[in-house]
N, C-alpha and C. Protein backbone atom coordinates (compact mmCIF):
# COMPACT_ATOMS: atom_id res chain seq x y z
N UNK A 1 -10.29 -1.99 -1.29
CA UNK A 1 -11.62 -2.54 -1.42
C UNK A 1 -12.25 -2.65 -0.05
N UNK A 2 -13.45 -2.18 -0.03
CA UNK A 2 -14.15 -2.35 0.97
C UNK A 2 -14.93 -4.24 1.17
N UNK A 3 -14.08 -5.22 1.65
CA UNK A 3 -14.66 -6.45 1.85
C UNK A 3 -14.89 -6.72 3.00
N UNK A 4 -15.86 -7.60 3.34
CA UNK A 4 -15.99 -7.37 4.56
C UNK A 4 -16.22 -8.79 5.07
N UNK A 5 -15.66 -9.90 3.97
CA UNK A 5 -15.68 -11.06 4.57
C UNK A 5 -14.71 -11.37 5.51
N UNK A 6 -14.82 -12.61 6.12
CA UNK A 6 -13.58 -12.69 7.30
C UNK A 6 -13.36 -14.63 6.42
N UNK A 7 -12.23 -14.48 6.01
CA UNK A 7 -11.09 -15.47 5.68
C UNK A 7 -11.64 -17.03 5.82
N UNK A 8 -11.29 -17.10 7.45
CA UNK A 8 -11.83 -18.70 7.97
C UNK A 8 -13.40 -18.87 7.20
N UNK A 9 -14.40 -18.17 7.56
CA UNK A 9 -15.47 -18.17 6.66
C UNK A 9 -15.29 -18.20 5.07
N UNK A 10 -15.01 -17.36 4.67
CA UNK A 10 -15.34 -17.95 3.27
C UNK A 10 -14.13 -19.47 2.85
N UNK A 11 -12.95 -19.15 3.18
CA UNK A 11 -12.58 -20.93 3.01
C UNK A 11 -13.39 -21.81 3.97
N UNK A 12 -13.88 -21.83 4.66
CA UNK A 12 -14.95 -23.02 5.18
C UNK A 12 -15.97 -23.20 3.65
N UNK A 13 -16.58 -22.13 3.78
CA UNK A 13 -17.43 -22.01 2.52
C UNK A 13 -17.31 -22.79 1.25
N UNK A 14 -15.59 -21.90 1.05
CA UNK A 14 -15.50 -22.68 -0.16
C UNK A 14 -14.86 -24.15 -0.27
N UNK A 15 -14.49 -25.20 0.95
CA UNK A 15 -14.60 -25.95 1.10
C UNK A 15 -15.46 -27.26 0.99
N UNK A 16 -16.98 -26.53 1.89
CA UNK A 16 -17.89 -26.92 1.61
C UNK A 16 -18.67 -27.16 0.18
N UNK A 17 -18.72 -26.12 -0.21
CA UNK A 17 -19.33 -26.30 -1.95
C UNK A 17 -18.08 -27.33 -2.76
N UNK A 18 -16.92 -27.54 -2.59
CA UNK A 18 -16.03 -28.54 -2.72
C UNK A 18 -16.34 -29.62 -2.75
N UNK A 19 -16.75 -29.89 -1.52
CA UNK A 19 -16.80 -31.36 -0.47
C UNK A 19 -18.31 -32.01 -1.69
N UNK A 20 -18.99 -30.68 -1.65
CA UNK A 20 -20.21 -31.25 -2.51
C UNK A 20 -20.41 -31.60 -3.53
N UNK A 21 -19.14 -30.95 -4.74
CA UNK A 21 -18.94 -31.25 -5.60
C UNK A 21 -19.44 -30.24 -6.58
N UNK A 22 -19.45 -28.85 -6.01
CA UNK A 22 -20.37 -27.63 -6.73
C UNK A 22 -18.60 -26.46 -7.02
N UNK A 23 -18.84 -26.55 -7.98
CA UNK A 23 -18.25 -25.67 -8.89
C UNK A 23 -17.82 -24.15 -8.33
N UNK A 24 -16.66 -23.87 -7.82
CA UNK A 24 -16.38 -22.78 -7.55
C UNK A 24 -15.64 -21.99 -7.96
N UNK A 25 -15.39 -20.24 -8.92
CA UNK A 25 -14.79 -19.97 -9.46
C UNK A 25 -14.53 -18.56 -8.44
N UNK A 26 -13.00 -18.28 -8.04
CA UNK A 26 -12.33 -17.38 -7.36
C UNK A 26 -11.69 -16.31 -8.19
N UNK A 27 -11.79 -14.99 -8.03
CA UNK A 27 -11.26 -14.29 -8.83
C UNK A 27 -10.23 -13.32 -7.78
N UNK A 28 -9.14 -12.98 -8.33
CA UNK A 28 -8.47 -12.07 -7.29
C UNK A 28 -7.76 -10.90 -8.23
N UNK A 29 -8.14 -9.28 -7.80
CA UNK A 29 -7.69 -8.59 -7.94
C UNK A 29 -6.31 -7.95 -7.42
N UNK A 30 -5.21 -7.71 -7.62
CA UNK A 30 -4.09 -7.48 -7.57
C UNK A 30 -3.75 -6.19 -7.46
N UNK A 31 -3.72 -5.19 -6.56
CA UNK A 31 -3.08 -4.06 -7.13
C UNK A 31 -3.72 -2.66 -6.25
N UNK A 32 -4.72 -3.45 -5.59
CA UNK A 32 -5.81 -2.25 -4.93
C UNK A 32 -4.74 -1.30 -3.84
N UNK A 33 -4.70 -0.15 -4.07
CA UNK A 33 -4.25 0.57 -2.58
C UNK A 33 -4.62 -0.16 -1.16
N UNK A 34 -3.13 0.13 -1.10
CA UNK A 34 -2.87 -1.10 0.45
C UNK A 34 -2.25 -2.62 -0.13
N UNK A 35 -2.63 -3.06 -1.14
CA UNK A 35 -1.23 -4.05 -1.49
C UNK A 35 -0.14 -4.26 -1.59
N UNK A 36 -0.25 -5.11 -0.56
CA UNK A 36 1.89 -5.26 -0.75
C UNK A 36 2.53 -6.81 -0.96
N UNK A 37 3.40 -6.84 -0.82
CA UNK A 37 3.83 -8.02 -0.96
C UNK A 37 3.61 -9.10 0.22
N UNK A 38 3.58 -8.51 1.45
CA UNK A 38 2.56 -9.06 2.58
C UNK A 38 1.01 -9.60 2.16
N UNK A 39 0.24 -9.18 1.61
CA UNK A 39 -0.96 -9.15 1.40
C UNK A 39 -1.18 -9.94 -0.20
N UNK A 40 -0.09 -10.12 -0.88
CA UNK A 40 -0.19 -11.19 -1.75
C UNK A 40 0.55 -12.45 -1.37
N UNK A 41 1.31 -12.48 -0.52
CA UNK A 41 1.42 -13.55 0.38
C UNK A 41 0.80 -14.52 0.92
N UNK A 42 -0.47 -13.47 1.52
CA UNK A 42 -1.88 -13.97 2.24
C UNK A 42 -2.79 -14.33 1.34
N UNK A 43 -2.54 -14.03 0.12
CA UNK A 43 -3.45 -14.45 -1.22
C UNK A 43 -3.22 -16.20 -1.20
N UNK A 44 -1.82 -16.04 -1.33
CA UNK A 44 -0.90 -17.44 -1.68
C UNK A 44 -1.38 -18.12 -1.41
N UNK A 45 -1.13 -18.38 0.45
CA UNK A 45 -1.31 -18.72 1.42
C UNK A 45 -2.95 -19.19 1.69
N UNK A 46 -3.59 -18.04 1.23
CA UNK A 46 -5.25 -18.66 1.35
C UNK A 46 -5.31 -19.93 0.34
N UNK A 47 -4.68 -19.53 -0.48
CA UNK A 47 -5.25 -20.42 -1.85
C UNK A 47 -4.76 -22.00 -1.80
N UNK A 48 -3.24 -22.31 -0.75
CA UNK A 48 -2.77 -23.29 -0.66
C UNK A 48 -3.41 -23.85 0.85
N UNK A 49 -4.14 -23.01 1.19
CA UNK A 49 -4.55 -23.91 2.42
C UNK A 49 -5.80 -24.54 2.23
N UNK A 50 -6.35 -24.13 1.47
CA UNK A 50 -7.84 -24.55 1.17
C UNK A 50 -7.29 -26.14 1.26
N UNK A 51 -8.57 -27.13 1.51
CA UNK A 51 -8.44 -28.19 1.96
C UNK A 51 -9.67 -28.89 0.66
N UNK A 52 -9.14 -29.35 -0.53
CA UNK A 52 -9.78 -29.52 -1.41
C UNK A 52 -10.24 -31.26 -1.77
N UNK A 53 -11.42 -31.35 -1.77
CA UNK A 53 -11.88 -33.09 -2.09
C UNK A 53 -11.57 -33.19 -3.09
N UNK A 54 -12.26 -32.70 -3.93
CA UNK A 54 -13.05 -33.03 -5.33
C UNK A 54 -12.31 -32.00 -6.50
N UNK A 55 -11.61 -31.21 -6.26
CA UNK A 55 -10.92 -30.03 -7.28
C UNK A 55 -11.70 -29.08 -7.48
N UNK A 56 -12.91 -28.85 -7.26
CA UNK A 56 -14.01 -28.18 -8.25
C UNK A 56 -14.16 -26.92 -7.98
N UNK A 57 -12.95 -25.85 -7.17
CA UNK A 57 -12.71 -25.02 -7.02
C UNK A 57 -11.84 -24.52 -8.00
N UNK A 58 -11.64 -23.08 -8.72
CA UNK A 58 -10.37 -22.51 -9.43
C UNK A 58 -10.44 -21.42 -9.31
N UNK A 59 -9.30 -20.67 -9.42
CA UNK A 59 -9.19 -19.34 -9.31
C UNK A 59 -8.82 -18.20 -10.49
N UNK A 60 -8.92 -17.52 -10.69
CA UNK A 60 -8.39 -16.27 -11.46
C UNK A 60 -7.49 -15.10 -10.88
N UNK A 61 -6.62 -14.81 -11.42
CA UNK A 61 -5.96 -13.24 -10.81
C UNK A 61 -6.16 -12.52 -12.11
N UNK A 62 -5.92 -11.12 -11.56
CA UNK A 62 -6.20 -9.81 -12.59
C UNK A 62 -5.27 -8.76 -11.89
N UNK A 63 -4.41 -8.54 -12.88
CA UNK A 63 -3.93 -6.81 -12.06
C UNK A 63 -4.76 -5.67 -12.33
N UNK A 64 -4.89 -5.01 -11.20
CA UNK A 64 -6.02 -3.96 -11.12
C UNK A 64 -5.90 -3.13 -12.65
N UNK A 65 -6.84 -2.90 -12.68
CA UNK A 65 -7.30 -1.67 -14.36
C UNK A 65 -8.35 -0.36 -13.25
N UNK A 66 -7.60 0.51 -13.94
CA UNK A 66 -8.64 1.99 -13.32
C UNK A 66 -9.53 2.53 -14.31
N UNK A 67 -10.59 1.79 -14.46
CA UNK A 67 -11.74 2.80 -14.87
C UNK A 67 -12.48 3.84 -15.15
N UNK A 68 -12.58 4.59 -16.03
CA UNK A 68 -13.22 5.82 -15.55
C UNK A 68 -14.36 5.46 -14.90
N UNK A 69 -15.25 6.31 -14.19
CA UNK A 69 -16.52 6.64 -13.52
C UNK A 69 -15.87 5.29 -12.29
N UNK A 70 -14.98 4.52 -11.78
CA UNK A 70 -14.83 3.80 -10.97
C UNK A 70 -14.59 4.54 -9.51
N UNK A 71 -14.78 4.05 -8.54
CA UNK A 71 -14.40 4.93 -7.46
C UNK A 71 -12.86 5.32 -7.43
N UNK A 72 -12.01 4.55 -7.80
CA UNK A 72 -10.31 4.91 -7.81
C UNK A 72 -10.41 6.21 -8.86
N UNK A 73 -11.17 7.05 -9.58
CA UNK A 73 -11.29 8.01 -10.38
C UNK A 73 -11.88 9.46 -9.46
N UNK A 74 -11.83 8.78 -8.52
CA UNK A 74 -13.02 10.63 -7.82
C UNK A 74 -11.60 10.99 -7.37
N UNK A 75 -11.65 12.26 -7.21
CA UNK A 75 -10.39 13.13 -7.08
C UNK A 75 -10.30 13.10 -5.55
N UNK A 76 -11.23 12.98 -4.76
CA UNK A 76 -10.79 12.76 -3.17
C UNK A 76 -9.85 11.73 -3.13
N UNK A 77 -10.69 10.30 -3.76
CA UNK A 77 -10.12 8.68 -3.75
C UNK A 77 -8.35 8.87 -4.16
N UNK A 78 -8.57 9.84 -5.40
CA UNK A 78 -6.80 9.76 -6.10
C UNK A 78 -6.01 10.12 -5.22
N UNK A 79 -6.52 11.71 -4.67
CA UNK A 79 -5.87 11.96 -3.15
C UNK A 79 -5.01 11.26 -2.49
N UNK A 80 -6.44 10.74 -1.48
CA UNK A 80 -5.93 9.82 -0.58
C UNK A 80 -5.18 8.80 -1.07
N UNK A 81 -5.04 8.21 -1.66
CA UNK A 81 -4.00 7.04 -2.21
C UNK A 81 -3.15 7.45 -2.98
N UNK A 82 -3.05 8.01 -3.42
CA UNK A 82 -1.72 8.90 -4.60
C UNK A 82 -2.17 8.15 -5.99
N UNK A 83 -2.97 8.10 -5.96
CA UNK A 83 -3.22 7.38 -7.61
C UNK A 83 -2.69 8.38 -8.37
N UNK A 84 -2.28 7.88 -9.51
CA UNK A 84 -1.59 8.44 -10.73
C UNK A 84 -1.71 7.49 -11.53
N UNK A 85 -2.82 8.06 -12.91
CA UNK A 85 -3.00 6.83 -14.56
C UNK A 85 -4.00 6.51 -13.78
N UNK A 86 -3.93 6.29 -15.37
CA UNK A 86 -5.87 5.34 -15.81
C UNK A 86 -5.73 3.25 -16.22
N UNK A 87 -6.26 3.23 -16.60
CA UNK A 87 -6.42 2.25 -17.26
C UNK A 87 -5.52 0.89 -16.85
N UNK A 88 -4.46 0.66 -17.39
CA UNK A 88 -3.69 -0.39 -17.43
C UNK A 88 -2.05 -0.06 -17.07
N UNK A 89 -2.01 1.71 -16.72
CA UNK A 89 -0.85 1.67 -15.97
C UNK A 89 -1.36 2.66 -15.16
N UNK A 90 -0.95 2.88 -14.21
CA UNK A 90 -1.45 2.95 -12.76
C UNK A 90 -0.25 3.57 -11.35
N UNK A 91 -0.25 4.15 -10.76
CA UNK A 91 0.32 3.69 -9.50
C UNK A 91 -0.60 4.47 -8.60
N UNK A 92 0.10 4.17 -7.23
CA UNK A 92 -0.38 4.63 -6.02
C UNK A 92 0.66 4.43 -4.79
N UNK A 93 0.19 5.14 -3.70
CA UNK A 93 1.31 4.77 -2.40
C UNK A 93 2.08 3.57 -2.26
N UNK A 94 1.14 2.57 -2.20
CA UNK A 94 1.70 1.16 -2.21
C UNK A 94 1.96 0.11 -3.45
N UNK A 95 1.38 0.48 -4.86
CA UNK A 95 2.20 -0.50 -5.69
C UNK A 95 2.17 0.35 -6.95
N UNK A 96 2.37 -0.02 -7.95
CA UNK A 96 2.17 0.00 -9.58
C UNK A 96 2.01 -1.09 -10.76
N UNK A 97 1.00 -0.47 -11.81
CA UNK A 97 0.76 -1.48 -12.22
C UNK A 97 1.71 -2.53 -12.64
N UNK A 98 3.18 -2.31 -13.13
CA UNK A 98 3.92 -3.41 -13.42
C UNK A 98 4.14 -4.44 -12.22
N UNK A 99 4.02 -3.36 -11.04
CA UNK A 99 4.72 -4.69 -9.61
C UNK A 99 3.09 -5.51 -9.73
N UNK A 100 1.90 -5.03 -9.96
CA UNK A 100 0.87 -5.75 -9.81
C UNK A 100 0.86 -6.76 -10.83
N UNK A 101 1.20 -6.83 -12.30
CA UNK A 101 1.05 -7.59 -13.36
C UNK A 101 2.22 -8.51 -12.66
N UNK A 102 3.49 -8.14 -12.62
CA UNK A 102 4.45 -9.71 -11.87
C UNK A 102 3.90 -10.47 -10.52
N UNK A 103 3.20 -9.61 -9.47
CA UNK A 103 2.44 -9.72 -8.28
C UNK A 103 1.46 -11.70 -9.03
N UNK A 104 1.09 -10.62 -10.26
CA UNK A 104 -0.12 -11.82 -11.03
C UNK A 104 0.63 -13.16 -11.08
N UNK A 105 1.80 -13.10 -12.29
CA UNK A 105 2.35 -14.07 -11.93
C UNK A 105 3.49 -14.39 -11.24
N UNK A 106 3.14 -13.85 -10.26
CA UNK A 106 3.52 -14.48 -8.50
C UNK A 106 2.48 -15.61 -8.17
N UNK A 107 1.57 -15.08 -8.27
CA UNK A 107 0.31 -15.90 -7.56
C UNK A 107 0.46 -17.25 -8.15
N UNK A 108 0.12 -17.01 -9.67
CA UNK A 108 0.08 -18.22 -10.59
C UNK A 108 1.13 -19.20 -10.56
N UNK A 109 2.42 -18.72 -10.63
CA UNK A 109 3.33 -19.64 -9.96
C UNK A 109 3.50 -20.33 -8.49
N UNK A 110 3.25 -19.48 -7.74
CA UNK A 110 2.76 -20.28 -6.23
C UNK A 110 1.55 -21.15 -5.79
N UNK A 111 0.66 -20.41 -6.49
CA UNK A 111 -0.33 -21.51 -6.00
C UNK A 111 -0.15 -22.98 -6.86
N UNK A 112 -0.35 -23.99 -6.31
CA UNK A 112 -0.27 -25.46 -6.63
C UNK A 112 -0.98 -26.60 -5.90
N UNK A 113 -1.85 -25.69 -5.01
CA UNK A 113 -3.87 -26.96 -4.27
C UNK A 113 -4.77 -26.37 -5.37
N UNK A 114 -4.39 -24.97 -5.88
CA UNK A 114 -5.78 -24.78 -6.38
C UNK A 114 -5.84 -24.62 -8.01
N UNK A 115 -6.19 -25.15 -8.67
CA UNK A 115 -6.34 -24.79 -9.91
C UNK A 115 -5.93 -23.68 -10.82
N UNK A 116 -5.63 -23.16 -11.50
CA UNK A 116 -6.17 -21.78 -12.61
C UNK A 116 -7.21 -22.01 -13.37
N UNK A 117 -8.16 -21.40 -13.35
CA UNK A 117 -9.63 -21.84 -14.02
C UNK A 117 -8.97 -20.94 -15.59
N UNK A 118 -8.74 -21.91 -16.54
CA UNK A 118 -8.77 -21.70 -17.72
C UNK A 118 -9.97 -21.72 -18.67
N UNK A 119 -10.66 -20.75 -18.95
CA UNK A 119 -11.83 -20.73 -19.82
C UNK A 119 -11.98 -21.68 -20.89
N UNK A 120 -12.85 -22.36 -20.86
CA UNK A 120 -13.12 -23.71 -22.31
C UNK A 120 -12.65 -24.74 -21.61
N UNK A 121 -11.62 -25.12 -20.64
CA UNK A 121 -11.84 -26.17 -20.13
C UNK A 121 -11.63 -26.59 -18.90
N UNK A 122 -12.23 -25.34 -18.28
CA UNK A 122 -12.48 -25.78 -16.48
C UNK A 122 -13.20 -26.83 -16.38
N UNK A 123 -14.08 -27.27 -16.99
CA UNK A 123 -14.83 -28.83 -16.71
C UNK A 123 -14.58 -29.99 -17.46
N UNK A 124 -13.61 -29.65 -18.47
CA UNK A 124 -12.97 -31.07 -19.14
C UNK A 124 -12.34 -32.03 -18.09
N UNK A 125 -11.61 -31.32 -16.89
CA UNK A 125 -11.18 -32.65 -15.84
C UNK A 125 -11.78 -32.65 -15.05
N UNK A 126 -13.21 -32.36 -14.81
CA UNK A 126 -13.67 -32.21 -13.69
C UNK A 126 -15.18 -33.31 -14.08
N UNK A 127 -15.52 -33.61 -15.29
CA UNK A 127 -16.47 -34.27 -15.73
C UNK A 127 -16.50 -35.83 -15.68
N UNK A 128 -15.62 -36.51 -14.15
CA UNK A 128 -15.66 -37.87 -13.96
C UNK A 128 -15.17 -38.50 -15.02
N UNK A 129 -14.27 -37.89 -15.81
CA UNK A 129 -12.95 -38.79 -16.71
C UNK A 129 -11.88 -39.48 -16.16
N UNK A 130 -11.40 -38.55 -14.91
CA UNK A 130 -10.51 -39.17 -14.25
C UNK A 130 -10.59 -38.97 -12.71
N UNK A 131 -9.81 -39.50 -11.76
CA UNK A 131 -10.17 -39.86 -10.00
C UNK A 131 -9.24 -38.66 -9.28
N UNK A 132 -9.41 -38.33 -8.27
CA UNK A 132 -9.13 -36.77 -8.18
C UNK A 132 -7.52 -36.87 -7.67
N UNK A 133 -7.01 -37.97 -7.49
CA UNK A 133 -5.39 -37.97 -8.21
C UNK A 133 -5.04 -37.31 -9.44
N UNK A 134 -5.37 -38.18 -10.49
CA UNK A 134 -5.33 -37.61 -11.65
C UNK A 134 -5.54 -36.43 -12.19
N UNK A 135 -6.51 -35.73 -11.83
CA UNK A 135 -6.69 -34.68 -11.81
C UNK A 135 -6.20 -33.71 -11.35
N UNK A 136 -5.62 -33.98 -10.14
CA UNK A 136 -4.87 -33.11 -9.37
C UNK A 136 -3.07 -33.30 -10.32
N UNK A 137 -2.45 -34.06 -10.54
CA UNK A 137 -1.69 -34.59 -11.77
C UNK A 137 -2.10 -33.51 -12.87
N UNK A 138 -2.69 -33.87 -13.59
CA UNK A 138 -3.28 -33.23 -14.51
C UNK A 138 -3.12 -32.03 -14.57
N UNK A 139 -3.93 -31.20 -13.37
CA UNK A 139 -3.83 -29.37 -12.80
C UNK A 139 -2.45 -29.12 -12.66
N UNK A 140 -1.36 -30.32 -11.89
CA UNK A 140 0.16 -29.57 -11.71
C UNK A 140 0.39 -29.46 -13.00
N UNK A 141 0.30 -30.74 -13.91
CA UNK A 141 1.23 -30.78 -14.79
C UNK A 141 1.00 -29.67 -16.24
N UNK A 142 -0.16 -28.92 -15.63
CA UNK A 142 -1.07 -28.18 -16.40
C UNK A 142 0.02 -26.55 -16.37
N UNK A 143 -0.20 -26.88 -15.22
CA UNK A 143 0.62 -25.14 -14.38
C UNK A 143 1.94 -24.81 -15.11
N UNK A 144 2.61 -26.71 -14.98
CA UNK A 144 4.49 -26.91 -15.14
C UNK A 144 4.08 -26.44 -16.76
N UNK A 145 3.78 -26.81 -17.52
CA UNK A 145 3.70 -26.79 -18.96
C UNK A 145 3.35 -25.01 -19.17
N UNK A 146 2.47 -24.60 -18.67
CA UNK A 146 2.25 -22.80 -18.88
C UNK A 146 3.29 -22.01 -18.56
N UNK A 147 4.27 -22.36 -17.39
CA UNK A 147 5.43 -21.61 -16.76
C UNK A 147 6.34 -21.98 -17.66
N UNK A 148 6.52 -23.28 -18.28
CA UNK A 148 8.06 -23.56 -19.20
C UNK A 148 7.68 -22.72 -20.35
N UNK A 149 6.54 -23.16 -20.88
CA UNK A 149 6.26 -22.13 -21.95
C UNK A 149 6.31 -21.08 -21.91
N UNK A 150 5.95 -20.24 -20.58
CA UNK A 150 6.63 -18.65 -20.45
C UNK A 150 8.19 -18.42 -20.23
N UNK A 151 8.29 -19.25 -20.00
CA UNK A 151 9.96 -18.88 -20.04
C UNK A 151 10.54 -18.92 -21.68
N UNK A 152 11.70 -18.52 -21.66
CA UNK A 152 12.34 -18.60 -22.53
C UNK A 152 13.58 -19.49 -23.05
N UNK A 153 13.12 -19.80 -24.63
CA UNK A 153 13.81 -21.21 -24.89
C UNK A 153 13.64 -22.75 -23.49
N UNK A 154 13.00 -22.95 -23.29
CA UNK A 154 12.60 -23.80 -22.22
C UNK A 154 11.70 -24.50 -23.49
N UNK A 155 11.98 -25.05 -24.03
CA UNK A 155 11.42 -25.77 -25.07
C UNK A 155 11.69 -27.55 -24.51
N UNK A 156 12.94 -27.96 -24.13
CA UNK A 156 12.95 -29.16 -23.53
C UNK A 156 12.15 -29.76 -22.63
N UNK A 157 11.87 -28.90 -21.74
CA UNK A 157 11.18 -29.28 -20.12
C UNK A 157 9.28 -28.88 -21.09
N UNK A 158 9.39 -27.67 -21.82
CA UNK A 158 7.93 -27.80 -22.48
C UNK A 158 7.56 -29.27 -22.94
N UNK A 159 8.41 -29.65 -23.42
CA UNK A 159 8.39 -30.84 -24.28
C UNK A 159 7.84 -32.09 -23.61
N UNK A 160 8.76 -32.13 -22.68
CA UNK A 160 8.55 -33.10 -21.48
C UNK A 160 7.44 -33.09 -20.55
N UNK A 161 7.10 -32.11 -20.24
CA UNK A 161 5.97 -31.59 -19.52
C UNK A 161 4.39 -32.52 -20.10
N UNK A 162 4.52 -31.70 -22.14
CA UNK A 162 3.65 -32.43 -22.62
C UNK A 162 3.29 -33.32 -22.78
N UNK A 163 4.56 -33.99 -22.88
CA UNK A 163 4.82 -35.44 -22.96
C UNK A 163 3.69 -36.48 -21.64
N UNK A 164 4.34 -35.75 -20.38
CA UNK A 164 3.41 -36.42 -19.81
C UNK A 164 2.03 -36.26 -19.48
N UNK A 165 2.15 -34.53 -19.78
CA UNK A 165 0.15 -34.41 -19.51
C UNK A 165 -0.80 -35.57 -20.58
N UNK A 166 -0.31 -35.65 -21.88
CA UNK A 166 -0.97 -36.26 -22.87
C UNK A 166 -0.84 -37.85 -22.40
N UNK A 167 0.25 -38.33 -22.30
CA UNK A 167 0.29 -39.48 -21.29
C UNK A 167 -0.20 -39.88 -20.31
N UNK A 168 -0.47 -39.26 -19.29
CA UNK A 168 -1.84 -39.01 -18.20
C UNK A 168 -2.86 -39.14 -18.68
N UNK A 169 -3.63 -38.29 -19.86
CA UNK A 169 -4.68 -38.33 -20.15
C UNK A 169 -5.35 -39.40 -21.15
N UNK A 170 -4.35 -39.98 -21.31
CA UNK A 170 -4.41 -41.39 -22.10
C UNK A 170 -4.68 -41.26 -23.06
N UNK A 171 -3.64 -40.26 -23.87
CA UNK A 171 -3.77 -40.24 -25.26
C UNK A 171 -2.74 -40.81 -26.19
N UNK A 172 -2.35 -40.86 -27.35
CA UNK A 172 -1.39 -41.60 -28.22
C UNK A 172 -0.49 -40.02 -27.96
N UNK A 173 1.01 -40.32 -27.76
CA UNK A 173 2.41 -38.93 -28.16
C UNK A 173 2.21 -38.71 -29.31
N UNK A 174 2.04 -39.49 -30.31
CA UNK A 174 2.60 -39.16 -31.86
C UNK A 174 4.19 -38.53 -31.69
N UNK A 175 3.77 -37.12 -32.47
CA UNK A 175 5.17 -36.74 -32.93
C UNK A 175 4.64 -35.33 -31.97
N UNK A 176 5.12 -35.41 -30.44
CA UNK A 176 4.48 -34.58 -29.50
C UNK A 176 5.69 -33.09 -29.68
N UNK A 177 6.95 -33.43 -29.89
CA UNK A 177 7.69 -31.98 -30.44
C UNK A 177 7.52 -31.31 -31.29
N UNK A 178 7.02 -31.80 -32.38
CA UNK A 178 6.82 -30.98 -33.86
C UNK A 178 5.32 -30.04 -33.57
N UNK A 179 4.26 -31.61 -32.69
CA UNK A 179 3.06 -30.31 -32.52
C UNK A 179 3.45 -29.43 -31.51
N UNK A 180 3.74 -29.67 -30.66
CA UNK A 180 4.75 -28.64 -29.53
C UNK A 180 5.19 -27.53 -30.42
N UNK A 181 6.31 -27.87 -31.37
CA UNK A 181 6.44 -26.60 -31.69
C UNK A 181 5.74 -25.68 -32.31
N UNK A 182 4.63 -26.50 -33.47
CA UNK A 182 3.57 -25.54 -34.11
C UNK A 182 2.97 -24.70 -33.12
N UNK A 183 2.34 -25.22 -32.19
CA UNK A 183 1.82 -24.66 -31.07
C UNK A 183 2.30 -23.26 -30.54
N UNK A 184 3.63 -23.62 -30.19
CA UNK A 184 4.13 -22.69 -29.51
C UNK A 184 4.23 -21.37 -30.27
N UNK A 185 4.20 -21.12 -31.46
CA UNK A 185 4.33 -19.77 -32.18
C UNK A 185 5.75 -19.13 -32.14
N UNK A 186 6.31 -20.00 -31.69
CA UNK A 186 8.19 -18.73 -31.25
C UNK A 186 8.82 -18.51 -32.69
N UNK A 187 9.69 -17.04 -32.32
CA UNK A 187 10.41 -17.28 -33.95
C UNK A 187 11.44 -18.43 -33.79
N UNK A 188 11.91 -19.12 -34.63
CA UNK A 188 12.63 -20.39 -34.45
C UNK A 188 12.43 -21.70 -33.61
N UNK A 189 10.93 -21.34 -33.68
CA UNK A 189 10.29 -22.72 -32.97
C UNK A 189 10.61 -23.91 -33.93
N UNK A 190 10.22 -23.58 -35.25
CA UNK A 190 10.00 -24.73 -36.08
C UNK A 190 11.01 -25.12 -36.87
């Protein structure tokens, strides 16, 4: 990608719109020729240094997709980078799409200052319900609960996890395993 921002600037930036309390949504592509494991490092690394007031920053990752009519499609571009595939599998000199999809959740598991902006309710904790402890609470315990659930049979620590996000948020447990398990969809969840 041709970017041409410089780093310290845009985290000042996005600091600032922070500090103010203005809504910032980060998206990061994964996978571009010239990615390496160095350079998602520096992803990490940006994302945990940000210096956050208010939370009101989140981010997104995406592993790269090749387009037709996109520039990664002109036959010079494939060239020079060794592209090989379209769409959703991919490679090139420096990665492929599978190292880019784990690359993804690389990111998602490392980062832990900045959010994952989950669609439908990036502003449920951000709407002065709770004090930006809590919230920040809230976002870990948000992350811990998505990773147990991707794992496998990790149904205990899911459990627990929920246990306390709903507890945080000051709601009644009920019978927090049984909806846990409806939820979860696994064969032999229920």
């Amino acid at each position: 990608m041709n970017k041409k921002q410089q780093a310290p600037k845009v985290q000042r930036g996005i600091e600032q719109l922070d500090a103010a309390g203005i809504a910032v949504l980060m998206t990061f592509v994964v996978g571009y020729p010239g990615e390496t494991d160095g350079t998602i490092s520096n992803t990490i690394g940006f994302l945990n240094g940000l210096s956050m007031k208010n939370l009101m920053a989140s981010y997104q990752v995406y592993p790269l997709q090749i387009f037709s009519l996109s520039e990664l499609t002109e036959p010079a571009t494939r060239k020079k980078w060794q592209i090989e595939g379209f769409g959703e599998t991919w490679s090139h000199y420096s990665m492929n799409s599978a190292r880019a999809l784990e690359a993804c959740h690389r990111v998602f598991a490392s980062v832990t200052n900045v959010p994952y902006h989950y669609a439908g309710e990036s502003h449920f904790f951000n709407r002065g319900m709770f004090n930006y402890e809590t919230r920040k609470a809230l976002f870990q315990l948000r992350q811990q609960l998505t990773l147990s659930m991707a794992s496998e049979n990790n149904f205990p620590q899911s459990a627990a996890v929920f246990r306390e996000l709903i507890s945080r948020m000051g709601f009644t447990a009920g019978n927090t395993d049984e909806g846990l398990q409806a939820i979860t969809c696994r064969p032999g969840a229920r």
